[in-house]
C-alpha atoms as a PDB file:
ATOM      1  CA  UNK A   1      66.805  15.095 201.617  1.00  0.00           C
ATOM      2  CA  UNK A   2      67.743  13.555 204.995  1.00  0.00           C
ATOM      3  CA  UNK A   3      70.501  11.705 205.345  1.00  0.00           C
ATOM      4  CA  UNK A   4      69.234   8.183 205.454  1.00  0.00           C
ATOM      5  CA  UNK A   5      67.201   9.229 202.095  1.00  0.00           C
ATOM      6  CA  UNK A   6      71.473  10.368 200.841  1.00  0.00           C
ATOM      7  CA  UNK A   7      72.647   7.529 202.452  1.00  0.00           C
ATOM      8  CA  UNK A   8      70.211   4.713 200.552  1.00  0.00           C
ATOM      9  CA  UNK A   9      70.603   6.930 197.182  1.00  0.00           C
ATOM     10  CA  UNK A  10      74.292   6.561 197.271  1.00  0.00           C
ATOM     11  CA  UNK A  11      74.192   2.710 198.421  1.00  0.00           C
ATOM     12  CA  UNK A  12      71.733   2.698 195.074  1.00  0.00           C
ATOM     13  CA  UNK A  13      74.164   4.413 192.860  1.00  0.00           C
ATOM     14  CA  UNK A  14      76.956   1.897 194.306  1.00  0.00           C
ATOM     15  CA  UNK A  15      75.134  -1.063 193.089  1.00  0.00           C
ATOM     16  CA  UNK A  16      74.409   0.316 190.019  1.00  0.00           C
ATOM     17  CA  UNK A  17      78.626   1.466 189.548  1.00  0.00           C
ATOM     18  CA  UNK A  18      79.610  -2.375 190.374  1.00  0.00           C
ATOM     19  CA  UNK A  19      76.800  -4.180 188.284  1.00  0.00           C
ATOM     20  CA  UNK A  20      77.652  -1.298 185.252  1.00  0.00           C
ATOM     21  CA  UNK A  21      81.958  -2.241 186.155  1.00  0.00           C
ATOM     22  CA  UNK A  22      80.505  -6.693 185.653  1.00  0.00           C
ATOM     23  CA  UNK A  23      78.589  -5.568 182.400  1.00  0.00           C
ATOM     24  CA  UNK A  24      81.553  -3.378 180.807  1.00  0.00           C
ATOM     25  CA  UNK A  25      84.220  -6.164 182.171  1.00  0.00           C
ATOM     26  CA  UNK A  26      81.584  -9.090 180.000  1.00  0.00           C
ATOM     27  CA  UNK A  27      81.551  -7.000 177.157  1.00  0.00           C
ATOM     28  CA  UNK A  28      85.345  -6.763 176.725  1.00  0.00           C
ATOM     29  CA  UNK A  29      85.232 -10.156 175.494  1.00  0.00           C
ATOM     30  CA  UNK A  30      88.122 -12.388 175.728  1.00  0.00           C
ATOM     31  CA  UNK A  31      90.739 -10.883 177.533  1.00  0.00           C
ATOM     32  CA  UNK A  32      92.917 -12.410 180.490  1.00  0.00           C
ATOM     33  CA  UNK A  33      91.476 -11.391 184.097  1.00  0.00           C
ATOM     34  CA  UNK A  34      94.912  -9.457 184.920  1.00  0.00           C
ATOM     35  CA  UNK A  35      94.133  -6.961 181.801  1.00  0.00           C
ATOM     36  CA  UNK A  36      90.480  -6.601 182.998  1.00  0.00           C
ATOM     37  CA  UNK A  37      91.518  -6.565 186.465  1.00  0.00           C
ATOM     38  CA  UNK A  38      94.784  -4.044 186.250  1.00  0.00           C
ATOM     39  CA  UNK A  39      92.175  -1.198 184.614  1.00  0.00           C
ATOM     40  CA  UNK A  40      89.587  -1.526 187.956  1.00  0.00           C
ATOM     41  CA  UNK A  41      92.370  -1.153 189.980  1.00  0.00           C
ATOM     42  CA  UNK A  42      94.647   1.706 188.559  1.00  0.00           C
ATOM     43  CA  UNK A  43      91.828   3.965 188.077  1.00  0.00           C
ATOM     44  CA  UNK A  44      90.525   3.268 191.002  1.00  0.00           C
ATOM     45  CA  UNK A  45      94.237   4.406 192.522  1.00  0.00           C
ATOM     46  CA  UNK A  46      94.518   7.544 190.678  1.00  0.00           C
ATOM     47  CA  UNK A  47      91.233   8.460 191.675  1.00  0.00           C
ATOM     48  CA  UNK A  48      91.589   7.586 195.177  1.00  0.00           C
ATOM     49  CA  UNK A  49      95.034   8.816 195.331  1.00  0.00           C
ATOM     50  CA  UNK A  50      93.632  12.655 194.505  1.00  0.00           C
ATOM     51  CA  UNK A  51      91.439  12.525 197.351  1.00  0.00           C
ATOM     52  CA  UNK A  52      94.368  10.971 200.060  1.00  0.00           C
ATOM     53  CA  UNK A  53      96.274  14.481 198.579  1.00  0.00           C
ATOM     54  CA  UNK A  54      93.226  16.489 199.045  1.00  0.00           C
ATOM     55  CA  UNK A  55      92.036  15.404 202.220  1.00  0.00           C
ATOM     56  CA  UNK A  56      95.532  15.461 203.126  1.00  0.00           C
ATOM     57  CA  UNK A  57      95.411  12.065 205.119  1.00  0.00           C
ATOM     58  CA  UNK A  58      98.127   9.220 204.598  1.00  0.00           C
ATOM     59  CA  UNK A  59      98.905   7.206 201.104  1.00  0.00           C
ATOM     60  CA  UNK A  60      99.705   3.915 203.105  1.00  0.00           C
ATOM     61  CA  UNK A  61      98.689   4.048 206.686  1.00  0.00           C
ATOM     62  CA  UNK A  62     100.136   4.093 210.116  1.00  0.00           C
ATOM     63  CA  UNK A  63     102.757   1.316 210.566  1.00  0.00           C
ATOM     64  CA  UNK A  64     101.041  -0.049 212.950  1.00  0.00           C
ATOM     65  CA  UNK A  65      98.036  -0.797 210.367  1.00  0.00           C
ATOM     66  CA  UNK A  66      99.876  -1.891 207.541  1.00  0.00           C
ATOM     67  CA  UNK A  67     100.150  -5.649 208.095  1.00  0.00           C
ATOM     68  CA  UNK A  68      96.024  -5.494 208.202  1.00  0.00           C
ATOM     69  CA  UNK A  69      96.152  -2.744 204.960  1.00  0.00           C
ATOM     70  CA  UNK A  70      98.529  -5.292 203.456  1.00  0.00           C
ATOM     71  CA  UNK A  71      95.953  -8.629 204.297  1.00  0.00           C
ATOM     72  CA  UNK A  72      93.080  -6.568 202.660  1.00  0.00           C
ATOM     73  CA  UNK A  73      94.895  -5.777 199.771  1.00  0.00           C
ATOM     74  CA  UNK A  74      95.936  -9.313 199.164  1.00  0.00           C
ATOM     75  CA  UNK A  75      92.669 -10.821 199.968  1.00  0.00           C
ATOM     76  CA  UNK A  76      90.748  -8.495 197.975  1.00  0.00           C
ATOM     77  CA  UNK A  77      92.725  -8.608 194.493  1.00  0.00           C
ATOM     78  CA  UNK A  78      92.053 -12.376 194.866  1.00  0.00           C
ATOM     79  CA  UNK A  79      88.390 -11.785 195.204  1.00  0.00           C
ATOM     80  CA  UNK A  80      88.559  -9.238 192.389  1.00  0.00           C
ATOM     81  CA  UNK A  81      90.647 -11.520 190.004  1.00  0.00           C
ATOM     82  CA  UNK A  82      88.078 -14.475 190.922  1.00  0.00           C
ATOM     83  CA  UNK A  83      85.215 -12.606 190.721  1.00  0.00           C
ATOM     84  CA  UNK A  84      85.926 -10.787 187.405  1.00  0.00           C
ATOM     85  CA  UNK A  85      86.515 -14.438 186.050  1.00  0.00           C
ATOM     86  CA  UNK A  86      83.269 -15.985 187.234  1.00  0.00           C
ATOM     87  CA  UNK A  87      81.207 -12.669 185.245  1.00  0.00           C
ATOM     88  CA  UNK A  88      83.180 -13.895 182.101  1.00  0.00           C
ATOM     89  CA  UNK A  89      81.894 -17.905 182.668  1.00  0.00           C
ATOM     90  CA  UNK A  90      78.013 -17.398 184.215  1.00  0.00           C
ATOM     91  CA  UNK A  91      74.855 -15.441 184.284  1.00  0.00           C
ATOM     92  CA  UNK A  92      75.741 -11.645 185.446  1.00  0.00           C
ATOM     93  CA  UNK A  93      73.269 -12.373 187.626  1.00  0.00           C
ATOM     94  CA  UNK A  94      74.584 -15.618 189.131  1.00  0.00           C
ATOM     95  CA  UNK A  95      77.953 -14.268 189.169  1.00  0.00           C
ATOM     96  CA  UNK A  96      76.373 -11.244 191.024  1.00  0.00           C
ATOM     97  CA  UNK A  97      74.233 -13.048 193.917  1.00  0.00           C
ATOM     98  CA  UNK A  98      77.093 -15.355 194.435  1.00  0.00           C
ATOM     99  CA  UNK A  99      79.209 -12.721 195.587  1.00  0.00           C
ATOM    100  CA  UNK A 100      76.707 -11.503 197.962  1.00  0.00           C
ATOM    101  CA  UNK A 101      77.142 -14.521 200.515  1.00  0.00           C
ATOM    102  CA  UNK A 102      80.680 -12.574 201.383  1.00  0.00           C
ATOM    103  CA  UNK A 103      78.357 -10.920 204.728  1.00  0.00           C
ATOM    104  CA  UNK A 104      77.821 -14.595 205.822  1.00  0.00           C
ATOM    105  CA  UNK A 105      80.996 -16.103 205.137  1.00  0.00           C
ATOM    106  CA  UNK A 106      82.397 -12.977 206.890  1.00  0.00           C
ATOM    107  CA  UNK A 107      80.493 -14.396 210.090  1.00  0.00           C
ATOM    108  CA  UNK A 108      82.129 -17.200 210.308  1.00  0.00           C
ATOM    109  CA  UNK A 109      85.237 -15.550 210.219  1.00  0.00           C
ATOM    110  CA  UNK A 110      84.822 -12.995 213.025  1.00  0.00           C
ATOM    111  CA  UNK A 111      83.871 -15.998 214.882  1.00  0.00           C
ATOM    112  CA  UNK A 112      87.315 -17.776 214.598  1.00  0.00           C
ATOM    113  CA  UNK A 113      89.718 -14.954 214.583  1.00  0.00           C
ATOM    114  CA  UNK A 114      88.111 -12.259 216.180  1.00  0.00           C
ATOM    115  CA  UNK A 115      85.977 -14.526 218.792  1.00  0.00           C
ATOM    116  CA  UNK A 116      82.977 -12.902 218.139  1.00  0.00           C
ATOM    117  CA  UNK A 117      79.405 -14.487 219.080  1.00  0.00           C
ATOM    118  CA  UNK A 118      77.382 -16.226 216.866  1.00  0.00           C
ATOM    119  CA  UNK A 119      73.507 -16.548 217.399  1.00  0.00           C
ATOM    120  CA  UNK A 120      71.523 -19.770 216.258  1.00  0.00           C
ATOM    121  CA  UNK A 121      69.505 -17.741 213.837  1.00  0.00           C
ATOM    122  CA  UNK A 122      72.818 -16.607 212.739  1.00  0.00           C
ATOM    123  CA  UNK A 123      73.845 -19.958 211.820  1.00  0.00           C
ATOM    124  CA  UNK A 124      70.612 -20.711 210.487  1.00  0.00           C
ATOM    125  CA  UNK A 125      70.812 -18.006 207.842  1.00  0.00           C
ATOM    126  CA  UNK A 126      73.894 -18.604 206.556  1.00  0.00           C
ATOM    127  CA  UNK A 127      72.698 -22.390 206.009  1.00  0.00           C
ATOM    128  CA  UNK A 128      69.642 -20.890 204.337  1.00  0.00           C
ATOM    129  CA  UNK A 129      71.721 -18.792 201.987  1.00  0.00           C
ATOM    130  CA  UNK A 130      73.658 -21.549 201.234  1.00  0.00           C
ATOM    131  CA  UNK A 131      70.750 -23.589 200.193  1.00  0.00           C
ATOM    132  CA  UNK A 132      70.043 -20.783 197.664  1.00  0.00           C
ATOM    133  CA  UNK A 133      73.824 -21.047 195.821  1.00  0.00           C
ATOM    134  CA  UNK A 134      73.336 -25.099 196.226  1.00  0.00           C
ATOM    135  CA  UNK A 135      69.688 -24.005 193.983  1.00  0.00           C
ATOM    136  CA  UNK A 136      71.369 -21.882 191.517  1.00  0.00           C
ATOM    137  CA  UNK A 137      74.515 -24.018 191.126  1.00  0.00           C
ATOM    138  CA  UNK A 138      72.267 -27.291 190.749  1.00  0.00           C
ATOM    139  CA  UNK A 139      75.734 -29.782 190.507  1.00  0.00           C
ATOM    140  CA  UNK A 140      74.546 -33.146 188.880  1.00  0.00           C
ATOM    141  CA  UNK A 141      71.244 -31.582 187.397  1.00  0.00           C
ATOM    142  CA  UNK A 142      70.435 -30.704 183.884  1.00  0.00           C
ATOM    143  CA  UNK A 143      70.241 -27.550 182.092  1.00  0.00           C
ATOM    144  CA  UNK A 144      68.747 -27.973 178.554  1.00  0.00           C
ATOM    145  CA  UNK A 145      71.141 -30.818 177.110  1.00  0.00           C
ATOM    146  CA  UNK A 146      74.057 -29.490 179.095  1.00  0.00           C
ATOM    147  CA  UNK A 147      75.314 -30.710 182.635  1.00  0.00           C
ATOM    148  CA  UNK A 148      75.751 -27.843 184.384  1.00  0.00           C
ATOM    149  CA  UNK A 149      79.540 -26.300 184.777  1.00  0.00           C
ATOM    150  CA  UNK A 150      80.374 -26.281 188.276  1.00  0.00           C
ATOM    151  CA  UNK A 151      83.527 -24.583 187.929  1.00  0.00           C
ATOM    152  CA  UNK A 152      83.008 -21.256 187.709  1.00  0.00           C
ATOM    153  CA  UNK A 153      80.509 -21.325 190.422  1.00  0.00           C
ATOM    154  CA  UNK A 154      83.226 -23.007 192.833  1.00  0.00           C
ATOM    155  CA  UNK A 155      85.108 -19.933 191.967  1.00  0.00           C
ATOM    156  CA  UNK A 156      83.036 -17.538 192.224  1.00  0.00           C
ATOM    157  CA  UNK A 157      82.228 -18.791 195.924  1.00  0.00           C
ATOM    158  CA  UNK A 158      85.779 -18.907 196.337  1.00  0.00           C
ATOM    159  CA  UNK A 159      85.973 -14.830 195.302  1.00  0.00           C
ATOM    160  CA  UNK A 160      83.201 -14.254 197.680  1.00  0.00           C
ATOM    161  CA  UNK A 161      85.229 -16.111 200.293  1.00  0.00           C
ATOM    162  CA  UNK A 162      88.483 -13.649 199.659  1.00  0.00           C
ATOM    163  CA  UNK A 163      86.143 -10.637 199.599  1.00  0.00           C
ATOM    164  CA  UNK A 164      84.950 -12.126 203.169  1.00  0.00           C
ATOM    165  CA  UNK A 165      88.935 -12.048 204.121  1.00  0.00           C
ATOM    166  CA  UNK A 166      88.692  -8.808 202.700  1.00  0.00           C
ATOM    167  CA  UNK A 167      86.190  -7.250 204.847  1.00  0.00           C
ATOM    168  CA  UNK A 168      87.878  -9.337 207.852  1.00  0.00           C
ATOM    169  CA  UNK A 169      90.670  -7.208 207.732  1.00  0.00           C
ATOM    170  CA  UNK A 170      88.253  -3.750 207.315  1.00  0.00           C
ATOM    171  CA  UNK A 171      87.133  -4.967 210.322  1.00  0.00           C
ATOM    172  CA  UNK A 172      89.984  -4.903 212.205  1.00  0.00           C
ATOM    173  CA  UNK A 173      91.250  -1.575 210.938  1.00  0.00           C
ATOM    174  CA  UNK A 174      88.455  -0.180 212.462  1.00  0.00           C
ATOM    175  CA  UNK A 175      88.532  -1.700 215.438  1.00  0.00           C
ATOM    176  CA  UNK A 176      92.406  -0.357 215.695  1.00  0.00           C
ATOM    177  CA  UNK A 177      93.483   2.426 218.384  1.00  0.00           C
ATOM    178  CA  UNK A 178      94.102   4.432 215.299  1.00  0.00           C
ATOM    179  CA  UNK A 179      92.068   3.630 212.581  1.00  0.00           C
ATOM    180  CA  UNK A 180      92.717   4.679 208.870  1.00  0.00           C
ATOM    181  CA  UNK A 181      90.982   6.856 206.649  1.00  0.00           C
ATOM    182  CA  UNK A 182      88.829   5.204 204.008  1.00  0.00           C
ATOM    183  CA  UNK A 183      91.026   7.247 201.053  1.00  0.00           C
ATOM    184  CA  UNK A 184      93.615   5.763 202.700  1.00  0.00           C
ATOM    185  CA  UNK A 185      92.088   2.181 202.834  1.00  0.00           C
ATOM    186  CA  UNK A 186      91.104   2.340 199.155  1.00  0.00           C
ATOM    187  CA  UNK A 187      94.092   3.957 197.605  1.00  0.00           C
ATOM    188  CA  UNK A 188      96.508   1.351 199.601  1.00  0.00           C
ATOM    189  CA  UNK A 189      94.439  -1.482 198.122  1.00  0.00           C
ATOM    190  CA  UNK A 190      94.358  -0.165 194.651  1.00  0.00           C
ATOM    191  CA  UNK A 191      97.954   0.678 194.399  1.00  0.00           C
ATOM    192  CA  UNK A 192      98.959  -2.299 195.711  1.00  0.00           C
ATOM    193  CA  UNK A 193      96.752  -3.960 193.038  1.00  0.00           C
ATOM    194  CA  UNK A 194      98.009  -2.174 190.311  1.00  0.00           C
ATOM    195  CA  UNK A 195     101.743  -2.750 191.581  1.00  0.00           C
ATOM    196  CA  UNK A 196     100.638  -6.526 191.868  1.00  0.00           C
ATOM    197  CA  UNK A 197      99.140  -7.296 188.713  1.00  0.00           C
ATOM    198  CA  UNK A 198     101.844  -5.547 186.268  1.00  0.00           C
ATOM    199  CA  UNK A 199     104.024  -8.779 186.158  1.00  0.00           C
ATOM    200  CA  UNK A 200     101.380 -11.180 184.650  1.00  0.00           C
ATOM    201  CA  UNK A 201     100.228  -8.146 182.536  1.00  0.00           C
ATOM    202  CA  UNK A 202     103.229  -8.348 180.745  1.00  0.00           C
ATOM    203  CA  UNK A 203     102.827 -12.122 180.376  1.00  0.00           C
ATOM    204  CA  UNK A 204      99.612 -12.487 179.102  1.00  0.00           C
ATOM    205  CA  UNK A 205      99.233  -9.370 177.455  1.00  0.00           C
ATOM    206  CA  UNK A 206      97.115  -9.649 174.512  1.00  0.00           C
ATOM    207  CA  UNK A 207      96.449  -6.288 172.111  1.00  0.00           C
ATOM    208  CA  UNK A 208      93.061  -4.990 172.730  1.00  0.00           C
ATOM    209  CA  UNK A 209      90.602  -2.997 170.113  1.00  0.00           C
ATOM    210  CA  UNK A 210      89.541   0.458 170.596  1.00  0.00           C
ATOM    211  CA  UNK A 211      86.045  -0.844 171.894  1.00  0.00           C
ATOM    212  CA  UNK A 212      87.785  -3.222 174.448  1.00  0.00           C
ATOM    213  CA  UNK A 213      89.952  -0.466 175.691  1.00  0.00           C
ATOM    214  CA  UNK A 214      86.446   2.053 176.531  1.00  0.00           C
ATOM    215  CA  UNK A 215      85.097  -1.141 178.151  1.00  0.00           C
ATOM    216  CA  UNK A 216      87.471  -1.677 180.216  1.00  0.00           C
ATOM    217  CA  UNK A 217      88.149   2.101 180.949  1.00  0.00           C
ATOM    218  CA  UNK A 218      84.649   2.720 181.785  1.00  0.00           C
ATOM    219  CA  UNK A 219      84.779  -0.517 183.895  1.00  0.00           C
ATOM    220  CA  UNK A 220      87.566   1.507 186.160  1.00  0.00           C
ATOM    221  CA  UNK A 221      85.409   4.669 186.331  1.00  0.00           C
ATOM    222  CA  UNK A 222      81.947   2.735 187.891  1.00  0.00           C
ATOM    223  CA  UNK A 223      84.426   0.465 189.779  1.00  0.00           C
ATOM    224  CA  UNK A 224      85.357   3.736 191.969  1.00  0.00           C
ATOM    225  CA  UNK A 225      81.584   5.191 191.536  1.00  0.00           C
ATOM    226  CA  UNK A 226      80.663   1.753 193.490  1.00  0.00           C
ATOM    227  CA  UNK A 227      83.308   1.623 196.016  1.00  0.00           C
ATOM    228  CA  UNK A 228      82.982   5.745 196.838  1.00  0.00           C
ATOM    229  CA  UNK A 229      79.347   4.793 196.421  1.00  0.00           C
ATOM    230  CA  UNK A 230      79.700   3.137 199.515  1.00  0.00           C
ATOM    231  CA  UNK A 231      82.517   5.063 201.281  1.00  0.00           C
ATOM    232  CA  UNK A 232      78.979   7.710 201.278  1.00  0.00           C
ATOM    233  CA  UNK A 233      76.451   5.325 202.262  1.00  0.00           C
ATOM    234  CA  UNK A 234      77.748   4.604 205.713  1.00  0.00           C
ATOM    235  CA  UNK A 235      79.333   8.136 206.071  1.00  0.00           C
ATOM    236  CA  UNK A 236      75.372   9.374 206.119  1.00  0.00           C
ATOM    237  CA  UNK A 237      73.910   6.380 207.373  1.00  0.00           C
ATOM    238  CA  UNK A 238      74.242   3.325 209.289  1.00  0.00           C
ATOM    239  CA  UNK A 239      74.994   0.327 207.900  1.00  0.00           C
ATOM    240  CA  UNK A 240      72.000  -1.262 209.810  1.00  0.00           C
ATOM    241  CA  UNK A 241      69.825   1.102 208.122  1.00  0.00           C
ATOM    242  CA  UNK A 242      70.963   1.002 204.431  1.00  0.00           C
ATOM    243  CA  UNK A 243      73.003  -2.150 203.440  1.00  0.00           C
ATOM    244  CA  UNK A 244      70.150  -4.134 202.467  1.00  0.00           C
ATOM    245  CA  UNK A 245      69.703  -1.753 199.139  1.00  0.00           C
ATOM    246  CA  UNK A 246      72.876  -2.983 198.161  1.00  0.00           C
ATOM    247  CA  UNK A 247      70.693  -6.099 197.042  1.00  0.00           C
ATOM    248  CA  UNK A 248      69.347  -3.826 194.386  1.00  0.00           C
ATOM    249  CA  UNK A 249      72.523  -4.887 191.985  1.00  0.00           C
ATOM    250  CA  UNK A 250      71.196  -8.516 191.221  1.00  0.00           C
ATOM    251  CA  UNK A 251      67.639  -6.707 190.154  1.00  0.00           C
ATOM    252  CA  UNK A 252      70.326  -4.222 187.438  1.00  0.00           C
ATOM    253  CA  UNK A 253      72.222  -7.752 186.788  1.00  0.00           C
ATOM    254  CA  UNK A 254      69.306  -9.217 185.658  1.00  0.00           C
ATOM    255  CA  UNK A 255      67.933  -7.020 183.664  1.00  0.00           C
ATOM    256  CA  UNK A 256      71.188  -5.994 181.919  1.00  0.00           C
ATOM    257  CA  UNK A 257      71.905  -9.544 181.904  1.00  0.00           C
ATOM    258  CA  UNK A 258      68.718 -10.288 179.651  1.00  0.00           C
ATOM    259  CA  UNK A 259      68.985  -7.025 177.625  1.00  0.00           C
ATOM    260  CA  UNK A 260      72.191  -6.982 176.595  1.00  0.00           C
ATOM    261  CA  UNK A 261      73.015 -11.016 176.865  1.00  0.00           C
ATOM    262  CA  UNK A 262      69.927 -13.188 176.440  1.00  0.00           C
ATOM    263  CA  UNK A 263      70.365 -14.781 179.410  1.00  0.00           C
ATOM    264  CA  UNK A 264      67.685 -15.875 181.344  1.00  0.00           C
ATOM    265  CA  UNK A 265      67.290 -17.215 184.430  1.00  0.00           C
ATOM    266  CA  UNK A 266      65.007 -19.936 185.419  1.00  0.00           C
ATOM    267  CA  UNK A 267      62.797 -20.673 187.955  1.00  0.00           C
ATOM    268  CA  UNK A 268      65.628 -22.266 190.000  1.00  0.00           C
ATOM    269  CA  UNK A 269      67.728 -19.585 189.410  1.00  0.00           C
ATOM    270  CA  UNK A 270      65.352 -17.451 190.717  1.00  0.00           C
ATOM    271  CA  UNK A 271      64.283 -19.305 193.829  1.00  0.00           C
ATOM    272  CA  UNK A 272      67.672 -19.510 194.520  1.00  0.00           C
ATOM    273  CA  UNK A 273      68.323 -15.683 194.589  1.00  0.00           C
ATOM    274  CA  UNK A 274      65.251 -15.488 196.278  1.00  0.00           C
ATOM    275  CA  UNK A 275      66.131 -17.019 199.338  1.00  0.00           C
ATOM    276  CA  UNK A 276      69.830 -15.629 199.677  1.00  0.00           C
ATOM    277  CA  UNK A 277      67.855 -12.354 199.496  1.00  0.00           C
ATOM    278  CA  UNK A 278      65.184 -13.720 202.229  1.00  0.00           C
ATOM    279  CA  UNK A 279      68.877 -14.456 204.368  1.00  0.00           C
ATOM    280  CA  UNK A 280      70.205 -11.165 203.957  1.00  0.00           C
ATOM    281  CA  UNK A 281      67.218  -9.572 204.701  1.00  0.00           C
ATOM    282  CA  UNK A 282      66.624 -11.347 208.129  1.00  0.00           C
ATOM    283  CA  UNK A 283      69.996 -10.758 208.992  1.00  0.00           C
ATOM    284  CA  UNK A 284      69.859  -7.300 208.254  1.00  0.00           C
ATOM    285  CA  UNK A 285      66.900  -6.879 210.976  1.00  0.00           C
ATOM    286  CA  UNK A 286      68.749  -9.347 213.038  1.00  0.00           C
ATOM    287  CA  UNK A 287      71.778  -6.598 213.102  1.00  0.00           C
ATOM    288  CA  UNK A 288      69.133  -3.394 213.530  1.00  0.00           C
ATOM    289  CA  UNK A 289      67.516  -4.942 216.218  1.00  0.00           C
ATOM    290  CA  UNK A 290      71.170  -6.116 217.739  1.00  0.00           C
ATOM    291  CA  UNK A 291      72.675  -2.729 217.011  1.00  0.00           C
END
């Protein structure tokens, strides 16, 4: 296998990991966030935390890099703790494609704090993915004899906005004089996670069955399958060349979102993820034919 073919398979396997970690986390039932949230994140630092030892790189970073480690950390356990709540209120699937404007909100940010250029065809696909949320969101229309509940789709957008922060911050770790090894990256974010989320743990702590606690374990494990799943994808390939099969999650959303969960989308839905996909896929040839 070449390594674009390794490099797409592993991008596939990630999207599979994070839209298997959204199905587990929905099936745990009623549980606060923090409990869902603490499990992605501590096995996700044990894991990682084997591999910093093994590769023999640093647990937290230069000192130099720690203010940006510290940034992604923070924005990212926002995104997570957002995120994990909007799979718990909508479609897996809407919850899913949501998330996926993070690349365009992430444009907007380079723009203001790292002064980077931004095309008009830029712009214009980011307003065109936009139009797709505004089509799956619908505020003000009907859904059956229900109004639609806008908000767990204003959070979700907000968890893709954090996630945007999140990758910010990878951005400017890598564009540091000494940039940081990805076991470092993910273990620093995880700990600090784990660390984070223990205080409202013990707050809202409510006693889980056996079945909750495998859901929520196996939710950790595909958690760190994704995230490693990606860690692989660029190490063999470009992210020019394969980030666009990260799309294939809201195809596994769907499906295990009408298998396992009867729910449907419509045609709106549908048209909505339809052009968000359309965005991402223009702007993926946009940044081939830039890079």
């Amino acid at each position: 296998m070449t390594n674009l073919g390794k490099g797409v398979l592993a991008m596939l396997i990630s999207a599979l990991g994070f839209t298997v970690m959204a199905v587990c986390v929905k099936l745990a039932g009623d549980l606060p966030v923090v409990e869902k949230a603490i499990f992605r994140n501590a096995i996700a630092a044990l894991l990682s935390g084997y591999l910093v030892w093994r590769n023999r790189t640093l647990f937290f970073g230069r000192r130099k890099n720690r203010k940006a480690l510290l940034l992604r950390s923070i924005f990212g356990l926002l995104g997570v703790l957002l995120g994990f709540y909007s799979i718990d209120h909508l479609l897996l699937s809407d919850a899913d494609m949501i998330m996926k404007l993070s690349p365009f909100i992430l444009i907007g940010l380079s723009a203001v704090f790292l002064q980077e250029n931004v095309s008009v065809r830029q712009i214009a696909l980011c307003i065109l993915a936009f139009i797709g949320v505004l089509l799956i969101i619908r505020p003000g229309l009907s859904s059956g004899t229900q109004q639609t509940a806008l908000f767990p789709y204003l959070i979700a957008i907000g968890g893709a906005v954090f996630a945007a922060a999140a990758y910010l911050m990878l951005r400017v770790l890598a564009l540091s004089t000494t940039p940081e090894s990805p076991y470092t990256i993910v273990f620093f974010f995880s700990f600090f996670s784990t660390i984070a989320l223990i205080p409202p743990l013990i707050w809202q702590f409510e006693p889980m069955s056996f079945t909750q606690f495998g859901y929520l374990l196996l939710s950790g494990v595909m958690a760190t399958v994704g995230q490693f799943g990606i860690t692989l994808a660029y190490r063999y390939a470009s992210a020019k060349e394969v980030s666009i099969y990260s799309y294939a999650s809201v195809i596994f959303a769907a499906l295990f979102g009408i298998t396992l969960f009867g729910q449907l989308p419509d045609l709106l839905n549908w048209l909505g993820y339809l052009l968000i996909f359309i965005s991402g896929y223009l702007m993926f040839l946009l940044n081939r034919k830039a890079a």
